[in-house]
N, C-alpha and C. Protein backbone atom coordinates (compact mmCIF):
# COMPACT_ATOMS: atom_id res chain seq x y z
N UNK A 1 0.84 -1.17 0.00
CA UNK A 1 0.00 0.00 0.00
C UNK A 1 0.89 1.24 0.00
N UNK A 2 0.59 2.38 -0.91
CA UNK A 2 1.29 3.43 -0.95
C UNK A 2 0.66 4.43 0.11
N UNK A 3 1.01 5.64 0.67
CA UNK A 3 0.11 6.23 1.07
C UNK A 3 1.12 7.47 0.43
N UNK A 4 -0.20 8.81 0.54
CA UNK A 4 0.68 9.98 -0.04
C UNK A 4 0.85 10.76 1.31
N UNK A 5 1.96 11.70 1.23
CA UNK A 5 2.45 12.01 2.47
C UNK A 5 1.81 13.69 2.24
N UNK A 6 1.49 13.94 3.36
CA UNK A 6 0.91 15.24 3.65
C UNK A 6 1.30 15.86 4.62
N UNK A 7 1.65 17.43 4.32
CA UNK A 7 2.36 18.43 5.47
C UNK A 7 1.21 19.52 5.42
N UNK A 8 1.06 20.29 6.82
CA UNK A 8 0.25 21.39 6.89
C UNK A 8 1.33 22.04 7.63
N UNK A 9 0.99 23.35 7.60
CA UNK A 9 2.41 24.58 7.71
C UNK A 9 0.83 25.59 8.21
N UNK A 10 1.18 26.07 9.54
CA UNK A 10 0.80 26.78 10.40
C UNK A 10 1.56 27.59 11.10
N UNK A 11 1.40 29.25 11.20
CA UNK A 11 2.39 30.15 11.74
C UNK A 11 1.37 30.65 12.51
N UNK A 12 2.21 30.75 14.04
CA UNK A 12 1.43 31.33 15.44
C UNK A 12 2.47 32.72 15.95
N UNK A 13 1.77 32.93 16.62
CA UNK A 13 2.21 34.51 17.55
C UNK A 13 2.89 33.95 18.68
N UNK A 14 4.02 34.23 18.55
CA UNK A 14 5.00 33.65 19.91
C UNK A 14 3.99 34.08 21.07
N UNK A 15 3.26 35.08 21.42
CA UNK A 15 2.35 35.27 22.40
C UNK A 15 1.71 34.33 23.02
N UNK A 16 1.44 33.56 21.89
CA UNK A 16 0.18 32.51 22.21
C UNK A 16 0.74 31.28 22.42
N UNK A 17 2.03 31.17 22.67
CA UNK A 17 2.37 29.99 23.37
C UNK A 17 2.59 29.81 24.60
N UNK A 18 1.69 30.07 25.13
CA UNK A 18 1.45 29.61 26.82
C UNK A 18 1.53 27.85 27.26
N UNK A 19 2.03 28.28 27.97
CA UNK A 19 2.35 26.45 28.55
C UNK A 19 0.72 25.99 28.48
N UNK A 20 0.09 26.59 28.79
CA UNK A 20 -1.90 26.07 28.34
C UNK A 20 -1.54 25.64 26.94
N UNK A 21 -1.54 26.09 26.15
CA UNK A 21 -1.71 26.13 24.40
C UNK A 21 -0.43 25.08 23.82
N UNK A 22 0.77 25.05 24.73
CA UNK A 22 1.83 24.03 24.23
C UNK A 22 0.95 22.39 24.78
N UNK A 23 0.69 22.79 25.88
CA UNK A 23 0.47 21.30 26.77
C UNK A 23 -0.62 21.06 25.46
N UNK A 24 -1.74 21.92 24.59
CA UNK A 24 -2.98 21.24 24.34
C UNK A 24 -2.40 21.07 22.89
N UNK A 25 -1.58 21.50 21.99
CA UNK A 25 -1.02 21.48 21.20
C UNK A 25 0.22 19.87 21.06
N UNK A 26 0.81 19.84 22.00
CA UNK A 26 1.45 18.29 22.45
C UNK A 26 0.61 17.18 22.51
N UNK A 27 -0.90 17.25 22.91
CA UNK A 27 -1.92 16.40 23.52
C UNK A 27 -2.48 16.10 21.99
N UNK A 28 -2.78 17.20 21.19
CA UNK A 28 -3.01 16.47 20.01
C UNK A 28 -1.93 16.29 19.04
N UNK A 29 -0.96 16.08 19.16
CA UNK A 29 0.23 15.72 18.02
C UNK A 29 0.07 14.49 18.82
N UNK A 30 0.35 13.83 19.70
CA UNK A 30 0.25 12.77 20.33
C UNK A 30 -0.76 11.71 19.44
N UNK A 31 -2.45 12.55 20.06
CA UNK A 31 -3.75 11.51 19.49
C UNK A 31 -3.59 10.94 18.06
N UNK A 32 -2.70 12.82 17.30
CA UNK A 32 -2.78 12.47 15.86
C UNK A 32 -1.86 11.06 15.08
N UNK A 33 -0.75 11.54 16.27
CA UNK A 33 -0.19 9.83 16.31
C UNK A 33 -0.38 8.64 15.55
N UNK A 34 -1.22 8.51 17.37
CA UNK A 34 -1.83 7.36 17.44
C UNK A 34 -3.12 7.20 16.68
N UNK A 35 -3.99 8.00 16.70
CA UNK A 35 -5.21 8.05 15.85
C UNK A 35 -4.88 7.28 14.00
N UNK A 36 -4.03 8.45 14.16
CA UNK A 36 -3.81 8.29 12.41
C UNK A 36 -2.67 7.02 11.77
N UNK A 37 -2.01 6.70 13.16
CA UNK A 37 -0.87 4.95 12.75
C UNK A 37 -0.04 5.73 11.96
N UNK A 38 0.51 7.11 12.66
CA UNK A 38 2.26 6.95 12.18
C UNK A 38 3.54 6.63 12.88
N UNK A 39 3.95 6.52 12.09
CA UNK A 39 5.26 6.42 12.66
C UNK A 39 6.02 7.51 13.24
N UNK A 40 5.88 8.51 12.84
CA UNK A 40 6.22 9.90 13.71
C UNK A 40 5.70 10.93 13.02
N UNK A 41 5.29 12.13 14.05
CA UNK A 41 4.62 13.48 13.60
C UNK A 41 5.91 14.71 14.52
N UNK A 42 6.07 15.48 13.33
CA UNK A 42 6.71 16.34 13.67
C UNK A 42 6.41 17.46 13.48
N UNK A 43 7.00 18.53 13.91
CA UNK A 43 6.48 19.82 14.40
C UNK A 43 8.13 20.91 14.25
N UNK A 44 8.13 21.64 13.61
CA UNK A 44 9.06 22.72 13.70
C UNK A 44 8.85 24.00 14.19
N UNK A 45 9.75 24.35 15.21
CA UNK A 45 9.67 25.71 16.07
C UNK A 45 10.92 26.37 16.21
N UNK A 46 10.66 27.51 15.19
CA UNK A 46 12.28 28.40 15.52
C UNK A 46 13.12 27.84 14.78
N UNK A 47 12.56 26.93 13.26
CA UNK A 47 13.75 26.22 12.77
C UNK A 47 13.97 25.23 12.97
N UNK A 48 13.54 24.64 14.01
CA UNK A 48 14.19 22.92 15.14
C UNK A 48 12.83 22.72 15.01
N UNK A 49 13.47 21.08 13.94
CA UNK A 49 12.33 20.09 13.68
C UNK A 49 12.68 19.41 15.56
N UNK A 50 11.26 19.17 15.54
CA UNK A 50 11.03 17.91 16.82
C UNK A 50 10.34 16.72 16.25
N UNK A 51 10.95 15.61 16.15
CA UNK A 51 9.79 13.92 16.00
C UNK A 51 9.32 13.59 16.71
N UNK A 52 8.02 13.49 16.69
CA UNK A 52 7.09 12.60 18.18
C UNK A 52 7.29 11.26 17.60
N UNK A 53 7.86 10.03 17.98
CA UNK A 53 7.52 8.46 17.70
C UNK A 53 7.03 7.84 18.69
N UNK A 54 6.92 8.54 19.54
CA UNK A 54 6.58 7.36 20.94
C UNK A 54 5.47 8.44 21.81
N UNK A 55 4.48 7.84 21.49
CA UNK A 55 3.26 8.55 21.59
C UNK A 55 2.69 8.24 23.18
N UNK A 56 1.98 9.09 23.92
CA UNK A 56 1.75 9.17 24.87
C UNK A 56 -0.18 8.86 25.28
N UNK A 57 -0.63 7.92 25.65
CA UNK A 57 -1.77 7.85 25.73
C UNK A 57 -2.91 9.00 25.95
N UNK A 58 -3.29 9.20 25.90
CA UNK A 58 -4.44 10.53 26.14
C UNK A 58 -4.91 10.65 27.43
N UNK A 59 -4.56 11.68 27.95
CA UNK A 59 -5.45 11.68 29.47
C UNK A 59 -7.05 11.85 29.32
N UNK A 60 -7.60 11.74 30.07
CA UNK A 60 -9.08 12.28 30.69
C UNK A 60 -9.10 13.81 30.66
N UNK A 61 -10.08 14.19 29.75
CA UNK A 61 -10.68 15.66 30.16
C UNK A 61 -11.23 16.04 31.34
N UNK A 62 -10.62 16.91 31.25
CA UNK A 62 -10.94 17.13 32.50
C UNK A 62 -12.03 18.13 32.81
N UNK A 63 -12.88 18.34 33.91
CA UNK A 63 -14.36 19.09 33.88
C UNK A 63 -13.79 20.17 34.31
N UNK A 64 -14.64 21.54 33.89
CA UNK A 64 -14.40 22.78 34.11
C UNK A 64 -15.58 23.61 34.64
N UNK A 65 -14.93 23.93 35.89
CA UNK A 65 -15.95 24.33 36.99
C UNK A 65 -16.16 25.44 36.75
C-alpha cells in the first residue's frame, strides 16, 4: 500500500504559546499519532524540527468548573 504524504504549515504569535496552548497542542500531536498509525509526527519551532515516535496515551478531560 502506498500512502501519499501530507504536510500542513501553520504560523502562530510567539504570544500565544502559553504552557496552556503548548500542553494542548502536544496532547493532540500525540492523538494524531496514534489516531492516524504513524510512525512519527513532527512539528518545527524556531527552525528545530522535533519527531514525536513514541506517543503518549491521552489523558481524561478534565471538567471545568
Amino acid at each position: 500500500m502506498e500512502e501519499v504524504t501530507v504536510m500542513v504549515t501553520s504560523y502562530t504569535d510567539p504570544a500565544d504559546h502559553t504552557s496552556e496552548n503548548l500542553e494542548e497542542l502536544s496532547s493532540f500531536l500525540h492523538r494524531f499519532g496514534l489516531d492516524a498509525r504513524q510512525g512519527e509526527v513532527g512539528i518545527v519551532v524556531a527552525d528545530e524540527y522535533f519527531g514525536i515516535s513514541k506517543y503518549r496515551k491521552p489523558r481524561r478531560a478534565r471538567r471545568k468548573r
